[in-house]
Structure formats: structure tokens, C-alpha cells
Protein backbone atom coordinates (compact mmCIF):
# COMPACT_ATOMS: atom_id res chain seq x y z
CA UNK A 1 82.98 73.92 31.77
CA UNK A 2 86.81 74.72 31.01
CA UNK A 3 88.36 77.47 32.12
CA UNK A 4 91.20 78.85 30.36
CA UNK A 5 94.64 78.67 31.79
CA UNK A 6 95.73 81.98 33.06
CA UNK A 7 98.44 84.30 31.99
CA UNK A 8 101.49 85.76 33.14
CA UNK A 9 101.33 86.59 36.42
CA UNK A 10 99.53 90.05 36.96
CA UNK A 11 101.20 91.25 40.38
CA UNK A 12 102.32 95.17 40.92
CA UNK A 13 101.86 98.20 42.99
CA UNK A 14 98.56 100.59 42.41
CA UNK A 15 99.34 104.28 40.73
CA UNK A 16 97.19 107.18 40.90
CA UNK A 17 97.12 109.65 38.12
CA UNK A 18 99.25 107.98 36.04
CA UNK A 19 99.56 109.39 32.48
CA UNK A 20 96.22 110.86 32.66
CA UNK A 21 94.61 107.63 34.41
CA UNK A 22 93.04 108.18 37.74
CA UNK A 23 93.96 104.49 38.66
CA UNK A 24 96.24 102.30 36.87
CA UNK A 25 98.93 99.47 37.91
CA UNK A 26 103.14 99.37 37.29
CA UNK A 27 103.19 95.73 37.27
CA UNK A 28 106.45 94.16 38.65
CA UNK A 29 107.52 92.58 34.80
CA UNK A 30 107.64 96.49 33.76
CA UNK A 31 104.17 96.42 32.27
CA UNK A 32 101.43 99.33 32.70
CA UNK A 33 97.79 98.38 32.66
CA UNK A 34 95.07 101.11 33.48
CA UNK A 35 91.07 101.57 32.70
CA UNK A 36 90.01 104.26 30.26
CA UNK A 37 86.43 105.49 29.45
CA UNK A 38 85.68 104.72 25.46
CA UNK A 39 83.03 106.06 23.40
CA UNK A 40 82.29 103.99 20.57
CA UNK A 41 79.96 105.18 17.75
CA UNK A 42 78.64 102.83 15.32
CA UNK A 43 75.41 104.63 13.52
CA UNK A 44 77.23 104.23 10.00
CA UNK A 45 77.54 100.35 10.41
CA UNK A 46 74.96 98.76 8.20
CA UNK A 47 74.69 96.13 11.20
CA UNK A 48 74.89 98.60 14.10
CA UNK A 49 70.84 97.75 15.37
CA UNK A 50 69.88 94.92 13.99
CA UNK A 51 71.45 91.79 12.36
CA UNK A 52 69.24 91.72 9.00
CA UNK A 53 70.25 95.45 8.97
CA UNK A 54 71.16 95.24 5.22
């Protein structure tokens, strides 16, 4: 099995309620990177249950 290569380097200091986010990271390049609850609804997709949904 491959792996893929990584990416930039990811290191940075942890940051509590940061724009809203309980948890999220200032990463040393400058970057911000948090988690986020999402709610996705997808009843009007013709393919949202089944595959042969049409």
C-alpha cells in the first residue's frame, strides 16, 4: 500500500475559543486550522438514499 507523501509541516501552538472555535491551532507558517460541527442536508438529492435513486 502507498501512502501519500505528507504536506507542509503542521506544527503550532493550541488556542481556545478562537473565533468562535472551542479548540483550534495558530500554526507557526501563520495558518489557522480549527474543527467545526456541520449539518449537511441532502433529502432533495435524487441520489441522497440510494444509488438507483432516479
Amino acid at each position: 500500500m502507498l501512502v501519500p507523501a505528507l504536506a507542509a509541516d503542521c506544527d503550532g501552538s493550541l488556542a481556545f475559543n478562537l473565533g468562535g472555535a472551542r479548540r483550534s491551532w495558530l500554526l507557526f507558517d501563520g495558518g489557522v486550522t480549527a474543527f467545526a460541527k456541520r449539518n449537511i442536508n441532502i433529502d432533495g438529492y435524487a441520489r441522497a438514499y440510494h444509488l438507483r435513486n432516479a
